[in-house]
Structure formats: C-alpha cells, structure tokens
Protein backbone atom coordinates (compact mmCIF):
# COMPACT_ATOMS: atom_id res chain seq x y z
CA UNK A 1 -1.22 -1.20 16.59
CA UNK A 2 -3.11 -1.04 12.85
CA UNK A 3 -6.25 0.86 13.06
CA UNK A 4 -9.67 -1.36 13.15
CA UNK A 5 -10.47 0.27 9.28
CA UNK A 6 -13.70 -0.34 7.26
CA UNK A 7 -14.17 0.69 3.74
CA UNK A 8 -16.03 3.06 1.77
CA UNK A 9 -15.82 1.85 -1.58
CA UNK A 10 -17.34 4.77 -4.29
CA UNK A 11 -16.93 3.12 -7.56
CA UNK A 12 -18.44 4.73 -11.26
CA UNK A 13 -18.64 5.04 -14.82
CA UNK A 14 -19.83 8.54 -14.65
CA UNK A 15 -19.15 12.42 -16.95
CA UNK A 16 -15.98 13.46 -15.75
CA UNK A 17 -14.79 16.92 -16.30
CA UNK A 18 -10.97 16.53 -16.73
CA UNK A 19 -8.66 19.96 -15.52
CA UNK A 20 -8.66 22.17 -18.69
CA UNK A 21 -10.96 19.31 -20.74
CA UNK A 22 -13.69 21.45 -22.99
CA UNK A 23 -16.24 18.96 -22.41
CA UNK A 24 -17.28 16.22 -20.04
CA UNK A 25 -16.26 12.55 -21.14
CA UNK A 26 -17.32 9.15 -19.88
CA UNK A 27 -14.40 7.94 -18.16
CA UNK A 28 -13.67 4.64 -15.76
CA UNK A 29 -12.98 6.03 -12.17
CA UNK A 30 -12.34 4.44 -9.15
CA UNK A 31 -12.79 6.22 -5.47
CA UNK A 32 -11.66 4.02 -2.45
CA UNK A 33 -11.59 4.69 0.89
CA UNK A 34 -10.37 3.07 4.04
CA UNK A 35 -11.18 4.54 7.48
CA UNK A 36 -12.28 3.97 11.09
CA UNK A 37 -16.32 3.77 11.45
CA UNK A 38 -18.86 2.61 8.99
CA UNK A 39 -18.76 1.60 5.39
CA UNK A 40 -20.38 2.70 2.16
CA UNK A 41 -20.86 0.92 -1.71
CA UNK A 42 -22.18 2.44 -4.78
CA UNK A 43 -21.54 1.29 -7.94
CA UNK A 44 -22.95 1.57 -11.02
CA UNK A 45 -22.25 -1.78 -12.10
CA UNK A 46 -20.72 -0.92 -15.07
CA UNK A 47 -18.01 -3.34 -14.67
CA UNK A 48 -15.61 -0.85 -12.85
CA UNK A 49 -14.70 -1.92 -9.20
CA UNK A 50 -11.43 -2.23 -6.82
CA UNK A 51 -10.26 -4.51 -8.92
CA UNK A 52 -10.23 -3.05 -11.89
CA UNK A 53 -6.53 -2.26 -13.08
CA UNK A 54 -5.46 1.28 -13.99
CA UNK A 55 -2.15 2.96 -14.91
CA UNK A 56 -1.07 4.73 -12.10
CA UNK A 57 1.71 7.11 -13.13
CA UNK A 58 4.27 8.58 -10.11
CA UNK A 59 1.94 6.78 -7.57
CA UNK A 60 4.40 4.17 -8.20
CA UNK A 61 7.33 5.66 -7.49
CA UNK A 62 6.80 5.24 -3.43
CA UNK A 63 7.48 1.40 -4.77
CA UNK A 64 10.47 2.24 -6.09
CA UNK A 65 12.08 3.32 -3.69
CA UNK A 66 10.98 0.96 -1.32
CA UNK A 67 12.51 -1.50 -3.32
CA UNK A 68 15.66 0.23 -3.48
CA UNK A 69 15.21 0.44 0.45
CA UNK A 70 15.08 -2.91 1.03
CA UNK A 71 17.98 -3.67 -1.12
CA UNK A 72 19.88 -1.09 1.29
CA UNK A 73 18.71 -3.05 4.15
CA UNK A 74 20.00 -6.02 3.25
CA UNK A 75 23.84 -4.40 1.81
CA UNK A 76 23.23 -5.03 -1.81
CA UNK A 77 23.79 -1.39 -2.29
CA UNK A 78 23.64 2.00 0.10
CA UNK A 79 21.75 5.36 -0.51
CA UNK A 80 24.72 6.96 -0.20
CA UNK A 81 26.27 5.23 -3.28
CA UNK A 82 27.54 7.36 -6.01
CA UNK A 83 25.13 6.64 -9.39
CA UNK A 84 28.19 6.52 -11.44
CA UNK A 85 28.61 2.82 -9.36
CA UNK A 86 25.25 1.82 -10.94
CA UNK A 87 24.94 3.13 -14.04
CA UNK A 88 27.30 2.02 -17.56
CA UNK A 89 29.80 5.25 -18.08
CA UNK A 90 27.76 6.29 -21.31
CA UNK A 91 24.96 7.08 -19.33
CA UNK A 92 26.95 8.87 -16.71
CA UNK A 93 28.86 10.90 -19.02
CA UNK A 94 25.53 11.72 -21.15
CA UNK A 95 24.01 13.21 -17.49
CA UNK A 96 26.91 15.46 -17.10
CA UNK A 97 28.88 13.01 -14.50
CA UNK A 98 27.06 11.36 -11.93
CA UNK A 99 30.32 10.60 -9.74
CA UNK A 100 29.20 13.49 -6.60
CA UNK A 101 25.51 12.29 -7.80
CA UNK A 102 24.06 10.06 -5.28
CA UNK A 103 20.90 7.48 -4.96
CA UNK A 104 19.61 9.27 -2.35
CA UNK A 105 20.07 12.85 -4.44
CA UNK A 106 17.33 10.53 -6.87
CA UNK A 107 15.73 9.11 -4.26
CA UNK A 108 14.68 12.98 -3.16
CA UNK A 109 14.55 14.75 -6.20
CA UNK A 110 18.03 16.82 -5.04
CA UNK A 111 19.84 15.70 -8.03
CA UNK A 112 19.26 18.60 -9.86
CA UNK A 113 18.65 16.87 -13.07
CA UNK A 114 16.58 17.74 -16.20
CA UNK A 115 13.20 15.72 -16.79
CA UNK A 116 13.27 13.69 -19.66
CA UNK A 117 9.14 13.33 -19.97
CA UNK A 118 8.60 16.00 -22.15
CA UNK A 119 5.90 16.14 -25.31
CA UNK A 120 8.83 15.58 -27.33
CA UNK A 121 9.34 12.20 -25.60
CA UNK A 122 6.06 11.06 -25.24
CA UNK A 123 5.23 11.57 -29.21
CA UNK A 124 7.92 9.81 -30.41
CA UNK A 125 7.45 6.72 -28.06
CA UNK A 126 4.13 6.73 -29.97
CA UNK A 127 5.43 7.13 -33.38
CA UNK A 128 8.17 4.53 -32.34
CA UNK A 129 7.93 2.61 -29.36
CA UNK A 130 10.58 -0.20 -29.92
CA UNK A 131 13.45 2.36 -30.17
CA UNK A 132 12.39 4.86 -27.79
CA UNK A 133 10.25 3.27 -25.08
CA UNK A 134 13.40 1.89 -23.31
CA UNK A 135 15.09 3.71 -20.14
CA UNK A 136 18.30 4.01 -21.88
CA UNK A 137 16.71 6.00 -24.75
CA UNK A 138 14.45 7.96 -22.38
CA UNK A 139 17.79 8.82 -20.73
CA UNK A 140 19.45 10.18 -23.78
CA UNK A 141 16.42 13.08 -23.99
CA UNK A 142 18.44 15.14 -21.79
CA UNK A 143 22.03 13.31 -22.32
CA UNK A 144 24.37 17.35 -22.25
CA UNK A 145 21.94 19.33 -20.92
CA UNK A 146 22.72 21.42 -18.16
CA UNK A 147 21.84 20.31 -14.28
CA UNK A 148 19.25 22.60 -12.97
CA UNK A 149 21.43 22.93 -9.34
CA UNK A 150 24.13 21.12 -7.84
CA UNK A 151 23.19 17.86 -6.57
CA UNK A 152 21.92 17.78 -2.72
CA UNK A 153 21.49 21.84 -2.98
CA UNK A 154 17.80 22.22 -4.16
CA UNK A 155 14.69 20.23 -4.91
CA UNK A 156 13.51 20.01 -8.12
CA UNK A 157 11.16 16.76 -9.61
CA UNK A 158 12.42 15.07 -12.00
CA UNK A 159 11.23 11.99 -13.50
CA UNK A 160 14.83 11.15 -14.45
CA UNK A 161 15.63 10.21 -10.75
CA UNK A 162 13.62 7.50 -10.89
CA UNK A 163 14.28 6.26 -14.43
CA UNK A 164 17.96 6.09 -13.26
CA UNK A 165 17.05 4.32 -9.83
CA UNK A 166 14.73 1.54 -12.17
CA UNK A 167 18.15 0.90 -14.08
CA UNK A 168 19.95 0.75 -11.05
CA UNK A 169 17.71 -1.52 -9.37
CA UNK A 170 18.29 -3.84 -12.62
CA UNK A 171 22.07 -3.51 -12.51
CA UNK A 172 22.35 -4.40 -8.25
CA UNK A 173 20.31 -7.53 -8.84
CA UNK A 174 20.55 -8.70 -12.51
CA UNK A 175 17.04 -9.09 -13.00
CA UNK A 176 14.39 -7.05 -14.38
CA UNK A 177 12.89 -3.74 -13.37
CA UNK A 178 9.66 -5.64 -13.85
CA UNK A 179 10.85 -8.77 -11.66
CA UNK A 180 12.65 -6.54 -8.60
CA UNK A 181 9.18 -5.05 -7.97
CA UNK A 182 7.45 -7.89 -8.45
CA UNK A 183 9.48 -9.92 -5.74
CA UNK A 184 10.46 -6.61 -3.20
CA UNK A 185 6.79 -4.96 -2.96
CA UNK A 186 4.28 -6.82 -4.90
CA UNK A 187 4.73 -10.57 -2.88
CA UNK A 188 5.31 -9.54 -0.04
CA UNK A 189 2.22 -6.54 -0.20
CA UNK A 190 0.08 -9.49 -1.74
CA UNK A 191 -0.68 -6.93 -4.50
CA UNK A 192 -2.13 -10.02 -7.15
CA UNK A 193 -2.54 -7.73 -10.01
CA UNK A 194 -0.38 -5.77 -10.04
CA UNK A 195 2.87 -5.51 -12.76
CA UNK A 196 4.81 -3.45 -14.87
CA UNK A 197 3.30 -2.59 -18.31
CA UNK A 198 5.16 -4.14 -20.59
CA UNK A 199 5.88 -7.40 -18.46
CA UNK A 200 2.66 -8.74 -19.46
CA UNK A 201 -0.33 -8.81 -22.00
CA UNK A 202 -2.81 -6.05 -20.59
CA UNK A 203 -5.88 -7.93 -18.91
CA UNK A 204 -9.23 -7.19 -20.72
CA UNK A 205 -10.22 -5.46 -17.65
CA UNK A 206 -7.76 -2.63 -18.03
CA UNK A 207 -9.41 0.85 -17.50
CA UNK A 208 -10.29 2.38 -21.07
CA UNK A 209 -9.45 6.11 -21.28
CA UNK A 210 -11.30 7.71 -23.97
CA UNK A 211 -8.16 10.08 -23.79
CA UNK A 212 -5.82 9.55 -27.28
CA UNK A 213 -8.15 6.01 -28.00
CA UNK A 214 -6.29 4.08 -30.50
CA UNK A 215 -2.32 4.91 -28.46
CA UNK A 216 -3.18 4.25 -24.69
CA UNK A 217 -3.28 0.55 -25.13
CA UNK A 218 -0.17 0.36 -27.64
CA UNK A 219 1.82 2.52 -24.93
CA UNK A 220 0.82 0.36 -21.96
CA UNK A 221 2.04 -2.80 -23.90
CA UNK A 222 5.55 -1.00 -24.04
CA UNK A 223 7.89 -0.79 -21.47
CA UNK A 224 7.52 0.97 -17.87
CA UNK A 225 9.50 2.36 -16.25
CA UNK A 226 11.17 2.98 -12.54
CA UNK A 227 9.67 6.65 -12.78
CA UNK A 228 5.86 5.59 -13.11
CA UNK A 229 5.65 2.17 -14.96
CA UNK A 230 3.18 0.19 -12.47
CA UNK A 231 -0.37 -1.24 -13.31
CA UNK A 232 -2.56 -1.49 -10.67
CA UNK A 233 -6.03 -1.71 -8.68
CA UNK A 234 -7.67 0.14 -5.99
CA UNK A 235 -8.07 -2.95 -4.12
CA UNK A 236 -3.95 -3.51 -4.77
CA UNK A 237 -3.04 0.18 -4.10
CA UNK A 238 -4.45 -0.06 -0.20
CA UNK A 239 -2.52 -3.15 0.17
CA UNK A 240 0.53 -1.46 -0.60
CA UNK A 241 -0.10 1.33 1.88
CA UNK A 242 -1.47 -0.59 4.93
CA UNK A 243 1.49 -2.99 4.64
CA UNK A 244 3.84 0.09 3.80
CA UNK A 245 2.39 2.51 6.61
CA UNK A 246 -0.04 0.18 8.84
CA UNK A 247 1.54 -3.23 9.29
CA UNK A 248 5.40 -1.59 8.98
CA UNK A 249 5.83 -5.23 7.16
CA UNK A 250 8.09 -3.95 4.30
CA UNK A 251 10.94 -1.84 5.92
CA UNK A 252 12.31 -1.62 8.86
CA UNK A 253 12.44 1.76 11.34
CA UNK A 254 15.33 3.24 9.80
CA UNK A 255 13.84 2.73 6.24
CA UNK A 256 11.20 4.15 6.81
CA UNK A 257 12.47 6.86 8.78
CA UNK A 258 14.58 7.87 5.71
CA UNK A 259 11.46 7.01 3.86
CA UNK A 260 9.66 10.03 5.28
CA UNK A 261 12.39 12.48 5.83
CA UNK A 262 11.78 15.86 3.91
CA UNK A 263 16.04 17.05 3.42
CA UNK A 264 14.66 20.50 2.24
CA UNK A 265 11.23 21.33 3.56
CA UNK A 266 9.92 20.48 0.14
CA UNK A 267 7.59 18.29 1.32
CA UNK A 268 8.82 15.02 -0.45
CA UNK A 269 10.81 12.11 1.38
CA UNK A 270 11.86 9.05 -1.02
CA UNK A 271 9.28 8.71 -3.63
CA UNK A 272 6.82 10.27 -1.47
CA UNK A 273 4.76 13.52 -0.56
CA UNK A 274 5.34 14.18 2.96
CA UNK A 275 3.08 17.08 4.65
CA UNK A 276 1.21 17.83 7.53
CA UNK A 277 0.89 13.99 8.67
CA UNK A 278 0.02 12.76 5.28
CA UNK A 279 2.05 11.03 3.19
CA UNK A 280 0.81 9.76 -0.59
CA UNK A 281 1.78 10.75 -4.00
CA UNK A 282 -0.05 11.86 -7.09
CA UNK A 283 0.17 10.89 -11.09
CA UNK A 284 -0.48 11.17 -14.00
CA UNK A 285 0.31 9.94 -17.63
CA UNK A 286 -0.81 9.20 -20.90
CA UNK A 287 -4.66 8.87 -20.50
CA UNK A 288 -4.62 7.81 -16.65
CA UNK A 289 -4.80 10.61 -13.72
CA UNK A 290 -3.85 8.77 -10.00
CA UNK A 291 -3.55 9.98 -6.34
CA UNK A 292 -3.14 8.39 -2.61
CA UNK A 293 -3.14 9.97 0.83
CA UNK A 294 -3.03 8.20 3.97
CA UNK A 295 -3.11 10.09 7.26
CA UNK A 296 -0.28 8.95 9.82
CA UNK A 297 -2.20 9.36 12.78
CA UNK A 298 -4.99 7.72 12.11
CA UNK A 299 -4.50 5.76 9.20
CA UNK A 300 -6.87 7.03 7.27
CA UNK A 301 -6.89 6.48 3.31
CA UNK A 302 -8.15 7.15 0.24
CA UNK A 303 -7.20 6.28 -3.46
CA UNK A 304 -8.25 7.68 -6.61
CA UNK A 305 -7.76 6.77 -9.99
CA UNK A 306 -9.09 8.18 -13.30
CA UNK A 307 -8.79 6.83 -17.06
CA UNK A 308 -8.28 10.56 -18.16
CA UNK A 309 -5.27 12.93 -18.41
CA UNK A 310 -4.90 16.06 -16.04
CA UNK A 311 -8.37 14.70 -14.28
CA UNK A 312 -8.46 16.75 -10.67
CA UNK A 313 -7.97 14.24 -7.98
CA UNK A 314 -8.49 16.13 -4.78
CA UNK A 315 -11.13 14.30 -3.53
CA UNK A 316 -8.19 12.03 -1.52
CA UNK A 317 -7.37 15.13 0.62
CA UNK A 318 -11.51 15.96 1.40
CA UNK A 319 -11.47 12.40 3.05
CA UNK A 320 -8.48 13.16 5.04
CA UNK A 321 -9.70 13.63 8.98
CA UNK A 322 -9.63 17.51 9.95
C-alpha cells in the first residue's frame, strides 16, 4: 500500500555556496520533501516554487531507462539485445564494435565505454551548437578510443550509455527521443511540465543560473539528450517517483526488479543509485546541480535542485529516515 505522505515544501532564492565556488552567489533552489507526519512551507516568494522548471542533468536518466523498460515489456526490443541491432554500423564501428555490447551493459554502466562529456565537448557545443549538440556528434567524441574493460566485466559511468540508449529508443519506435519520453513516463506520471530541452521554447519561468549567464539559456534551447536531457519541476520530479516507486504504475515486477538490481555491488541498477534501501540519482550540468532519494521502506523523499554547477546537494540524504 502507498504511504499516507505529506509535504515539506522548503523553497528559496537565497546565497548559495557552490562546491569549490570562491564566493557565494544568488542562485534559484528548490528543496522538496515528501514524508509521513506533518508538513512545512517557507518561501521567500521570490517567484521560485515546485513548479518552477530546472535542468536536471543524470536525474533523468532513471526515465530513460524506464522507457526502454517498458518497451521491453511490451517485445519492441529486449535488454539483452546486442547495440549493434540498434544503432547505424558507423556508430558501431566508431565505438570499437558494439556486436558482444548489450542494452543492458548501457543500461548498468558495464559497457566499459569512454564518456563523451568532457570540457572539450561541452565548449564546442557552445561555440557551435547546430553541428555538435546532436547525439550522433556527441558520439563521435570518443569514436576509436579504447574501451575502459570488457563489456559486462566492470562498472564504470559513462554518459555514453545513455546517449546510445536515447538513439536507440528513437530507432525501436521511429519517433523522437523527445516524444518516447514524453508518451512512456511523462503521460502516464502526469509530469505537465516536463520535456526535453530542445523540444520546446524554454518557459519564462525556467530557473536562471547566474553560472556562465549569457550560454545556459542558448544550451537549453539545443538538443537533450538520453544521458541527461530532461526539464523539469520539483512538483514533476515526485510524480515521477511515487508513480515509479509508490504506485508501481509504470513497470511491472520484473521491470522493476531488473530496475533495482546492482550486477556488481556498485551500487547502481538501470539508471539508478541503488544503496542501503534508497534508490535516487544525482546531476549535474551546465549551470544546474540536481539530486533525488527516496527510501524503499518507507517511502520517504526528497528532491533538490540548484541553478548552479557542482552545488552540494546532500541535504536529500539528511531527510532520509535513520
């Protein structure tokens, strides 16, 4: 049965000390937290709230692969598929072969792939967004270069994974990455504002990081990604994780059994940080720092998101029962 949960909503426009920042900066935050017993607002009324829509980074990788989960459930494809049945040959032949490569080696970070996000990456999307802000050429940043381990022998994180499963996820279904995730997690999460940048104008409400001013909003208005492409609220993100966790309303047992199996005592499942009865995921991109945690047994949870880079976010696991 879903926990009886109230809210504690903590919501600011305060000085926030970013991880390695020199100086405090006025950032948008958002703290929300669901739990069982009695409820809490403050606000500044600064115009940030739940609602307000922030770029969550990796957090939205756990969609991902529910998405690709669902399409397993139903037989469009299996985890077990070789990538080289999804991806076009250039692509597997830039990543060394993907033919023993599998979408649950991705799925798990096993694949033993390179990352692609490096500075080198990120500074020429900037400089040239049209050309490089595409999976494809994101892709070719490590197209030769050596895999880290065979796949299925180590665990490694990789943002690559889940660039490849976005593609793949386009290629089973023939629509966008934008319109898979839309129709597998958003609708049926009744997440209303959520997206993925590039689908849409950003809304006039979107989270201003005072982080790299003048590029934040250019980037955001280019395409995302299946590694981390998803805007979102507070408000949205508990949605997702009641329905995901709470309700069990988006995949079935086995799903989510798979879901939340750890292969190598990493502590990551599919898209998700898997440890001592919490499950969640952290982020963090150009200007925006992100984290979730919801505790199994009670169902506990708490989101935070930041309009900074590198902001500390550990304020999730200090709401986490003892």
């Amino acid at each position: 049965m879903r926990p009886r949960l109230m809210a504690l909503i903590l919501l600011n426009l305060l000085p926030w000390l970013p991880q390695g920042a020199a100086s405090a900066e006025t950032v948008p935050w958002v703290r929300y937290s669901l739990f069982e017993g009695g409820s809490e607002i403050d606000h500044d009324g600064q115009g940030v709230s739940i609602d307000t829509p922030f770029a969550i980074a990796s957090v939205g990788k756990t969609m991902t692969s529910v998405a690709v989960l669902r399409m397993a459930e139903r037989g469009t494809l299996s985890v077990d598929d070789p990538v080289s049945d999804w991806v076009t040959a250039d692509i597997s032949r830039g990543l060394g072969g993907l033919q023993t490569t599998s979408l649950r080696h991705l799925l798990t970070m096993t694949s033993g792939l390179p990352d692609y996000y490096i500075e080198t990456f990120l500074e020429d999307a900037l400089d040239d967004p049209d050309n490089v802000q595409t999976p494809q050429s994101a892709l070719r940043y490590v197209y030769d270069t050596p895999r880290h381990f065979p796949p299925g022998a180590d665990f490694e994180y990789s943002n690559t994974n889940y660039v490849l499963l976005g593609l793949i996820l386009e290629n089973a279904t023939g629509r966008s990455y934008a319109e898979v995730l839309q129709q597998e997690v958003f609708a049926p999460a009744q997440m209303a504002q959520s997206f993925v940048f590039g689908d849409r104008d950003l809304p006039r409400s979107f989270a201003k990081s005072p982080d790299h001013t003048e590029d934040v909003r250019a980037y955001y208005q280019g395409a995302g990604f299946g590694d981390g492409g998803v805007i979102s609220t507070a408000r949205d993100l508990a949605r997702f994780y009641s329905a995901l966790f709470l309700d069990r309303s988006l995949l079935e047992r086995a799903m989510m059994d798979a879901l939340m199996t750890d292969p190598l005592g990493a502590a990551y499942g599919m898209g998700l940080e898997v440890e001592d009865g919490l499950v969640g995921h952290s982020g963090g991109d150009l200007g925006f720092s992100s984290d979730v945690r919801l505790d199994l047994e009670t169902g506990a949870l708490a989101i935070e998101l930041v309009a900074a880079e590198d902001a500390k976010t550990g304020w999730t696991f200090d709401q986490m029962p003892e």
